[in-house]
N, C-alpha and C. Protein backbone atom coordinates (compact mmCIF):
# COMPACT_ATOMS: atom_id res chain seq x y z
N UNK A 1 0.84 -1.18 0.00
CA UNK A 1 0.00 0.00 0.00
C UNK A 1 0.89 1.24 0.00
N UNK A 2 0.70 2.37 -0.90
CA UNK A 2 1.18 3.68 -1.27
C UNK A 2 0.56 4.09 0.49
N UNK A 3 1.80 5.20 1.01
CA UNK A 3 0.77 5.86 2.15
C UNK A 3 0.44 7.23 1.79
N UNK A 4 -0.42 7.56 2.13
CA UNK A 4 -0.88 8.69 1.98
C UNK A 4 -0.98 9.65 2.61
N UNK A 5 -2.20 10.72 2.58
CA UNK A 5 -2.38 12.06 3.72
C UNK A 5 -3.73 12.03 3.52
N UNK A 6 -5.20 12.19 4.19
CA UNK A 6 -5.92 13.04 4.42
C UNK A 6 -6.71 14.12 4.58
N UNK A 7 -6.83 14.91 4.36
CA UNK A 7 -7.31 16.15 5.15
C UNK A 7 -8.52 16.63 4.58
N UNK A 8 -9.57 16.94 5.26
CA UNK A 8 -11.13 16.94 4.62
C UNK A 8 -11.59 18.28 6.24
N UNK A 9 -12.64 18.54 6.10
CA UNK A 9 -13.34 19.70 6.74
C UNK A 9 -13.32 19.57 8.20
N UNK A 10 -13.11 20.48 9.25
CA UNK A 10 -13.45 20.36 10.56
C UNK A 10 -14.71 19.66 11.09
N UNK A 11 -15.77 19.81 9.96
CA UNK A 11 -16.86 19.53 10.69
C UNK A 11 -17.72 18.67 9.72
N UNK A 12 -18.32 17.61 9.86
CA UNK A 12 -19.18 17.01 8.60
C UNK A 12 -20.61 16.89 9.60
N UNK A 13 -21.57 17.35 8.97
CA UNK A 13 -22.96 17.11 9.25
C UNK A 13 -24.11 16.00 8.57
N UNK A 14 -23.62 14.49 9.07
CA UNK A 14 -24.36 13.75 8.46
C UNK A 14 -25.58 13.62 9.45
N UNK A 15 -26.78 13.69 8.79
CA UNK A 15 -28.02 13.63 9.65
C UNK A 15 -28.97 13.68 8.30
N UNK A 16 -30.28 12.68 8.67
CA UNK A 16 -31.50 12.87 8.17
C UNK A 16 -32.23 14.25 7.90
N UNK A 17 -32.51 14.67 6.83
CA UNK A 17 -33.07 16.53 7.36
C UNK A 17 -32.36 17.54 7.58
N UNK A 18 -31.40 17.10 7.09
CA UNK A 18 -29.94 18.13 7.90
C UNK A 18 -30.77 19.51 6.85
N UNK A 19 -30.90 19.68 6.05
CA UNK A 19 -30.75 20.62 4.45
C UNK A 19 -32.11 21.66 5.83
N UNK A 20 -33.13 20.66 6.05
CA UNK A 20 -34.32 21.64 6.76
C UNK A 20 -33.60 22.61 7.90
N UNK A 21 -32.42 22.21 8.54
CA UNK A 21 -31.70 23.05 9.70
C UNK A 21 -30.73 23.74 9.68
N UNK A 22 -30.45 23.96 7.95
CA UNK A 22 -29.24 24.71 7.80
C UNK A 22 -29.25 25.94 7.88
N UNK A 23 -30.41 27.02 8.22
CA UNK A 23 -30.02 27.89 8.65
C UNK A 23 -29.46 27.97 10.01
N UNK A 24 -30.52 27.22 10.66
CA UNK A 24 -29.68 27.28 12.56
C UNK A 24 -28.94 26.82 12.70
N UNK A 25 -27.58 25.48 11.43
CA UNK A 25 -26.63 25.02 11.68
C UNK A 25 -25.79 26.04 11.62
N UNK A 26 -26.09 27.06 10.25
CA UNK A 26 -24.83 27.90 10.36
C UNK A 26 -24.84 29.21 11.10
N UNK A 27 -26.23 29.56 11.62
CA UNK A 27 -26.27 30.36 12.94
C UNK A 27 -25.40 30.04 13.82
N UNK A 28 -25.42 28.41 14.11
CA UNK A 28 -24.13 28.16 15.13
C UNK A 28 -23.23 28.37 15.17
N UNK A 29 -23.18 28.48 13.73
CA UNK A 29 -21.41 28.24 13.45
C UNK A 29 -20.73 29.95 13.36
N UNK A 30 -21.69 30.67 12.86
CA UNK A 30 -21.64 31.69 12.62
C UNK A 30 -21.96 33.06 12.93
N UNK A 31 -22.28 33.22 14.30
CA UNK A 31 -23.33 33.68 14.74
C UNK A 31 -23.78 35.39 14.48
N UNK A 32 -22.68 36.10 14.10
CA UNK A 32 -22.75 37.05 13.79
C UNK A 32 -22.97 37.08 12.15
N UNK A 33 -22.98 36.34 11.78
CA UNK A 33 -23.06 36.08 10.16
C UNK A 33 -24.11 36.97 9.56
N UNK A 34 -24.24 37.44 8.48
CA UNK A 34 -25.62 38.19 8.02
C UNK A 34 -25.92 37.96 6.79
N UNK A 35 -25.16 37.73 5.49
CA UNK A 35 -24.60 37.43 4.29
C UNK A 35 -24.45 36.64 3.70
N UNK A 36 -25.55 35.43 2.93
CA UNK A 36 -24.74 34.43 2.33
C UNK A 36 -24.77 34.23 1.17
N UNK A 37 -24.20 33.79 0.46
CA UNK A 37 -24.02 33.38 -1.30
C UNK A 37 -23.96 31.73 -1.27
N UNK A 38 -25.13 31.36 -2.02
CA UNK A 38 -25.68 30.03 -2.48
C UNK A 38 -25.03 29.99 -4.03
N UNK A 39 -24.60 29.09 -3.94
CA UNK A 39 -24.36 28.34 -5.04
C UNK A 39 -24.58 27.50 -5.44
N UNK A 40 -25.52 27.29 -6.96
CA UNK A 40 -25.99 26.43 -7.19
C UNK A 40 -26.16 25.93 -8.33
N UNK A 41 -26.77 25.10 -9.52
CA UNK A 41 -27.31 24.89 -10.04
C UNK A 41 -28.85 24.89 -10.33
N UNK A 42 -29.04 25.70 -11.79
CA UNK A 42 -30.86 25.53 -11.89
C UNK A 42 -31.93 25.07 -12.07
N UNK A 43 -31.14 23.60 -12.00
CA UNK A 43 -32.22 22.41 -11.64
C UNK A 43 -32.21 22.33 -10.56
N UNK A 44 -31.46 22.60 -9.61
CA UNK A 44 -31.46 22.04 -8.09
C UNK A 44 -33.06 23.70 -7.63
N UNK A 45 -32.39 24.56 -8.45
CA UNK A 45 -33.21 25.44 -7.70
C UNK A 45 -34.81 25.64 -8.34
N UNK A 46 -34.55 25.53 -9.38
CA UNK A 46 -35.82 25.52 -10.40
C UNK A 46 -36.57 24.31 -9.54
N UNK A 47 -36.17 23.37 -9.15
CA UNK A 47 -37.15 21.47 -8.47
C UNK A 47 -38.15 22.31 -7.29
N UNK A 48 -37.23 22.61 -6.83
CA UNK A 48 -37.96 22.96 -5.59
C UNK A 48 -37.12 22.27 -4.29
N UNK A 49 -35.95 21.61 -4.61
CA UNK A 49 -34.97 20.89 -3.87
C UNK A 49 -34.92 21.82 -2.94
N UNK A 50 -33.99 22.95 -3.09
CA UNK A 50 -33.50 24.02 -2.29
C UNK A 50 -34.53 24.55 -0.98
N UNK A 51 -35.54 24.69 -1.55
CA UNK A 51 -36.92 25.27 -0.89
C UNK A 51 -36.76 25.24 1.04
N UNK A 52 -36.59 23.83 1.58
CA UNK A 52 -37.21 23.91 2.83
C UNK A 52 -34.79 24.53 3.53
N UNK A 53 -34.31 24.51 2.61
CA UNK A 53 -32.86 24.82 3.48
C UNK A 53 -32.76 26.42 3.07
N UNK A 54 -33.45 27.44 2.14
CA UNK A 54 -33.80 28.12 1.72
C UNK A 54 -34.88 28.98 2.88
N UNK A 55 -35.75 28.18 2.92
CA UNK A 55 -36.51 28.88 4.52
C UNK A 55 -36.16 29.05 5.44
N UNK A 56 -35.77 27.37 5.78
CA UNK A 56 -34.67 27.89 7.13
C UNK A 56 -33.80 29.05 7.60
N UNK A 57 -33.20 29.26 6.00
CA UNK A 57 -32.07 30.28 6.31
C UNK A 57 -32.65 31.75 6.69
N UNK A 58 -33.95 31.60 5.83
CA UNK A 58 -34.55 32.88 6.25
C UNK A 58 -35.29 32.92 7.41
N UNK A 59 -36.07 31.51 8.06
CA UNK A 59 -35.98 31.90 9.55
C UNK A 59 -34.94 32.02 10.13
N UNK A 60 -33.66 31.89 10.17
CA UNK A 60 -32.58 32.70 10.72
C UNK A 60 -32.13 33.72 10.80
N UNK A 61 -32.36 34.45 9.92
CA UNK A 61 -32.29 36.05 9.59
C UNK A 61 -31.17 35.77 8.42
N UNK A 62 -30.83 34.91 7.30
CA UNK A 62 -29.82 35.07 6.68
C UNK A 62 -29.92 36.03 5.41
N UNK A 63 -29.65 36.66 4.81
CA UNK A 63 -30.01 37.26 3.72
C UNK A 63 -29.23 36.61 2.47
N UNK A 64 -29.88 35.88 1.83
CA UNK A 64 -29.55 34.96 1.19
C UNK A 64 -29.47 35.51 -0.47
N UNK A 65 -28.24 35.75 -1.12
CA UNK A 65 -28.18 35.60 -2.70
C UNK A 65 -27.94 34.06 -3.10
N UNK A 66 -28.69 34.16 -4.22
CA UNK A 66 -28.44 32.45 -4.48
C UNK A 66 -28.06 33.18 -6.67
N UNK A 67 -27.00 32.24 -6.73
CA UNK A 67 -26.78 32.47 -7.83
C UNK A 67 -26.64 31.08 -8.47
N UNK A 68 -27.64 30.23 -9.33
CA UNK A 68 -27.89 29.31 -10.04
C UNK A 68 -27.79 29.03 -11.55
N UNK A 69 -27.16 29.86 -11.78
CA UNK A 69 -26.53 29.58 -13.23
C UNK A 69 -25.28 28.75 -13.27
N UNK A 70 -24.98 28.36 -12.70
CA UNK A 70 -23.17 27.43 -12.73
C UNK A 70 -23.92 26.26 -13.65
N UNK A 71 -23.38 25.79 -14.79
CA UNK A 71 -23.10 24.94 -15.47
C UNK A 71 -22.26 24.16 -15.55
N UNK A 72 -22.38 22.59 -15.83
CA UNK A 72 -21.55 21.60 -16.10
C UNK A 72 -19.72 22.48 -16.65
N UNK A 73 -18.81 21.75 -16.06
CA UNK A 73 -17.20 22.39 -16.83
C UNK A 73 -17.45 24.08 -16.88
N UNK A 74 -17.86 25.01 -16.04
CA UNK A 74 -17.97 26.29 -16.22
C UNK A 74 -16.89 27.33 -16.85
N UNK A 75 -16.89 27.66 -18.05
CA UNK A 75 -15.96 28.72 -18.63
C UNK A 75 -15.30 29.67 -17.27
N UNK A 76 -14.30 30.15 -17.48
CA UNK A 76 -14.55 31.41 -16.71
C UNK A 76 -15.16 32.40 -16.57
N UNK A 77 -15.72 33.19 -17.68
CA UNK A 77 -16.57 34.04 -17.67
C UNK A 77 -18.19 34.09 -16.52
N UNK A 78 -18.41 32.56 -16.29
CA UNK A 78 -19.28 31.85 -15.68
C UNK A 78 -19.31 32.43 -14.34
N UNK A 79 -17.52 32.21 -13.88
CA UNK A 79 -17.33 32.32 -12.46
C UNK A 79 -17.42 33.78 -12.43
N UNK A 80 -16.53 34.77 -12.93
CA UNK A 80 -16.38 36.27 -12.89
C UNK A 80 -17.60 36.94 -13.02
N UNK A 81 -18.62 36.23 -13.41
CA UNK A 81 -20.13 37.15 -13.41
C UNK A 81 -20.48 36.43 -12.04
N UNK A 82 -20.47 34.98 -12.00
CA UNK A 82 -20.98 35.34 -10.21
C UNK A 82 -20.02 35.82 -9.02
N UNK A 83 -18.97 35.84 -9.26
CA UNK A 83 -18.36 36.82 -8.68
C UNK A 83 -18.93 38.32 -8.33
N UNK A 84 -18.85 38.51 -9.38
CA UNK A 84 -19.54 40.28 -9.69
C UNK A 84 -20.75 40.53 -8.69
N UNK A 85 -21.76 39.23 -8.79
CA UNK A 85 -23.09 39.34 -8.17
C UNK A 85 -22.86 38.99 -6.85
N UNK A 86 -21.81 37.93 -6.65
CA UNK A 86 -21.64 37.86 -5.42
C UNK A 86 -21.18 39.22 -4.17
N UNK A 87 -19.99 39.61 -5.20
CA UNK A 87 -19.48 40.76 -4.40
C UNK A 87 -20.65 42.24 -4.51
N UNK A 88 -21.05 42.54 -5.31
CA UNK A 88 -22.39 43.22 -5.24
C UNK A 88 -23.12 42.84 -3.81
N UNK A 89 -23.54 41.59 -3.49
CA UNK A 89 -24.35 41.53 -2.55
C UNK A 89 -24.12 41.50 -1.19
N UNK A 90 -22.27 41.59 -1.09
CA UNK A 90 -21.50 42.12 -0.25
C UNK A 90 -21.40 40.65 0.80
N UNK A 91 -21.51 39.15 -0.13
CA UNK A 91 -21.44 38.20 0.52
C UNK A 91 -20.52 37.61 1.53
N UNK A 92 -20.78 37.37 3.07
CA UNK A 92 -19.78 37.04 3.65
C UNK A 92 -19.36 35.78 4.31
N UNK A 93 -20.27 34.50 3.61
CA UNK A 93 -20.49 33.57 3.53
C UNK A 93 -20.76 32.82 2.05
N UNK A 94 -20.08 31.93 1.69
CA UNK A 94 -20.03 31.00 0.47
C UNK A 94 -20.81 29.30 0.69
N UNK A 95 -21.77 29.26 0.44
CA UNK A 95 -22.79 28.07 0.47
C UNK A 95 -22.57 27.38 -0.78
N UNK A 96 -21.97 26.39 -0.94
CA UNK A 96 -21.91 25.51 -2.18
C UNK A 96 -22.77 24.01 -2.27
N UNK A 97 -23.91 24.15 -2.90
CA UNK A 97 -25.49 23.13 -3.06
C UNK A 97 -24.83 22.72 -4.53
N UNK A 98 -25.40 21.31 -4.59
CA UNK A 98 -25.17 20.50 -5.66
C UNK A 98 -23.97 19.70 -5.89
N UNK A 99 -23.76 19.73 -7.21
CA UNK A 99 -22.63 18.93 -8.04
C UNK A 99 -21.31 19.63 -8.19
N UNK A 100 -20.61 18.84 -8.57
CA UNK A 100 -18.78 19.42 -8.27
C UNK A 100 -18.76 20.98 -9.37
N UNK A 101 -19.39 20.89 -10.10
CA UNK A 101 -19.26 22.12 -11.05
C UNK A 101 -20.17 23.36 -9.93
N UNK A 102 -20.98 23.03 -9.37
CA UNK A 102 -21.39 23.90 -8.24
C UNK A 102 -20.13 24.58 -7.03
N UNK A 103 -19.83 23.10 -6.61
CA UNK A 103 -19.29 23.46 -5.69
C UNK A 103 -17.36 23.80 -6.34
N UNK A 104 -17.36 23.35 -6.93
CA UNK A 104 -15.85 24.21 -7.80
C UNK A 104 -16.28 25.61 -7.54
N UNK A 105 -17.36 26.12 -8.17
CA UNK A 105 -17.49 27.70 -8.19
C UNK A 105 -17.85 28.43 -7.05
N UNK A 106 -18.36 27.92 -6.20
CA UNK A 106 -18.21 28.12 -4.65
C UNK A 106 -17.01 28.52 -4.08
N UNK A 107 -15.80 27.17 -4.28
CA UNK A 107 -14.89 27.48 -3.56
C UNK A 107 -14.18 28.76 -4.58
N UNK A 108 -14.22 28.86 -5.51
CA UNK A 108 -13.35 29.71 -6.52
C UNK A 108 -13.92 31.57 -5.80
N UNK A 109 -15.13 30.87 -5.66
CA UNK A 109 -16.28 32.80 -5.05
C UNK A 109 -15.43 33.02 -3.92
N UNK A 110 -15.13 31.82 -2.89
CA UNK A 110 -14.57 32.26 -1.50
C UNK A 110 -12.83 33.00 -1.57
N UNK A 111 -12.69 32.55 -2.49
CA UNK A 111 -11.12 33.22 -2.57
C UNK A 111 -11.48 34.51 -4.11
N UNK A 112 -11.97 34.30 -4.62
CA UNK A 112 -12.02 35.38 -5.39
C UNK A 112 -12.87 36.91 -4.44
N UNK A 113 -13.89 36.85 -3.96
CA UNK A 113 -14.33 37.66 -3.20
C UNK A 113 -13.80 38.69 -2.49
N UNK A 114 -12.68 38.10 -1.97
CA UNK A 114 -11.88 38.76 -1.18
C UNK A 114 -10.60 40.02 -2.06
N UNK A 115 -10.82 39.61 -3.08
CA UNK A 115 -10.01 40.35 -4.09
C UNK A 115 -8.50 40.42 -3.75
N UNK A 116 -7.71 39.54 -3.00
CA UNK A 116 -6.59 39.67 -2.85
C UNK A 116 -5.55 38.54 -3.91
N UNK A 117 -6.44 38.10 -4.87
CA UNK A 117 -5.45 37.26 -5.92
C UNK A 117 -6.77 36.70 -7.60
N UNK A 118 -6.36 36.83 -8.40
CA UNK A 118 -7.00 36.90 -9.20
C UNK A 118 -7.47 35.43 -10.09
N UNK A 119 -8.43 34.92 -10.61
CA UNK A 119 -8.21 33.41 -11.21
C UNK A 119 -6.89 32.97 -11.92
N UNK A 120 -6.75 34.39 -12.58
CA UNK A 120 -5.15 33.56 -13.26
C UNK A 120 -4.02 32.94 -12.71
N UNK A 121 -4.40 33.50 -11.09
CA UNK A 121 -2.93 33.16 -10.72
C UNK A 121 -3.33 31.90 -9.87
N UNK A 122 -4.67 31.82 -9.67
CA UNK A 122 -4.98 30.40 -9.20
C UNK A 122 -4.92 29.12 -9.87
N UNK A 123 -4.78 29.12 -11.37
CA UNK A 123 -4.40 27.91 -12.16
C UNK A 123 -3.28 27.32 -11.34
N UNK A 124 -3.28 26.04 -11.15
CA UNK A 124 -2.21 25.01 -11.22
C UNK A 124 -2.49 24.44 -9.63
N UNK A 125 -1.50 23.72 -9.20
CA UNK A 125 -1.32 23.40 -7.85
C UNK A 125 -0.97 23.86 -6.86
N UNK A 126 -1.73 24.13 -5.84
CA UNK A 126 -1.47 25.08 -4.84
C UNK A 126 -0.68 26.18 -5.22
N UNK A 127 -1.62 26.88 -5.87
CA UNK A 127 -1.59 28.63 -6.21
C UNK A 127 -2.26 29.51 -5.28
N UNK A 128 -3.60 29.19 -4.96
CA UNK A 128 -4.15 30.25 -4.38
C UNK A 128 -3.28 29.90 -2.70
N UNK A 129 -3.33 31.61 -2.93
CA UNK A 129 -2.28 32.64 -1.79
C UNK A 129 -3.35 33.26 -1.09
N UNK A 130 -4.42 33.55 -1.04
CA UNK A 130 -4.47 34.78 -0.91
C UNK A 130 -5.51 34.51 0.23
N UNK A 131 -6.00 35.41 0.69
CA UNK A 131 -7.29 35.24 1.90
C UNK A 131 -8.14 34.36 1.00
N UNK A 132 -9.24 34.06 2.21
CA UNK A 132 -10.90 33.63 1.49
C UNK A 132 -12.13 33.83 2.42
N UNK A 133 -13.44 33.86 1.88
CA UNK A 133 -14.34 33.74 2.66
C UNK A 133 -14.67 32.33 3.41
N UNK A 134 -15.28 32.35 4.50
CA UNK A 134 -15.89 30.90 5.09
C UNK A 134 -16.55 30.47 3.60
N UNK A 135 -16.29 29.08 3.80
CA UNK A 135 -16.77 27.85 2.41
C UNK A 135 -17.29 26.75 2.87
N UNK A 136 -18.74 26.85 2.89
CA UNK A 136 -19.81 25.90 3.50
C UNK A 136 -20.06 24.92 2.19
């Protein structure tokens, strides 16, 4: 056996229903939080999937942008317009819902947001330098 390394999230939330409590999960986590940016896909949001983790957040007080255009293999242009909308909405939280092309552009919003390093210089292997937002 090759040995390896590890390393995956502080915290994993496996539970039945979890999606119905995610606003008061990340109240916990977050408590001063006010700001979040959903990322998604527009089948997930168009179904009605999103709907009851979507309420929640707003019984929490979250003020929620959800930007659902991310497509399968996303161009860049893809990411830099939700960027744009993201930082417009002055997001201070990054929520990544769905499939890896979702959540790719999630994590790309949390370090782009912050404007301290640009996509170009994030190509390759461990490039990004720079700050990021929390990446749910």
């Amino acid at each position: 056996m090759n040995p390896f390394r590890f390393q995956t999230v502080p915290t994993v939330v496996v539970e039945f229903g979890a999606a119905r409590r995610l606003g008061a999960l990340l109240r916990e986590q977050f408590p001063a939080g006010q700001r979040l940016c959903v990322v998604t896909d527009g089948f997930l949001h168009k179904s009605g999937l999103l709907a009851p983790a979507l309420a929640d957040l707003a019984k929490h007080d979250w003020q929620v942008s959800v930007i659902d255009d991310v497509i399968a293999d996303p161009p860049e242009h893809v990411v830099l317009d939700a960027a744009e909308r993201a930082r417009a909405a002055d997001a201070e939280i990054v929520l990544g819902l769905g499939g890896g092309s979702s959540m790719d552009v999630a994590k790309l919003l949390a370090v782009l947001l912050p404007g301290t390093q640009s996509i170009q210089e994030m190509y390759g292997v461990r490039k990004v330098t720079g700050s990021r937002l929390p990446l749910v």
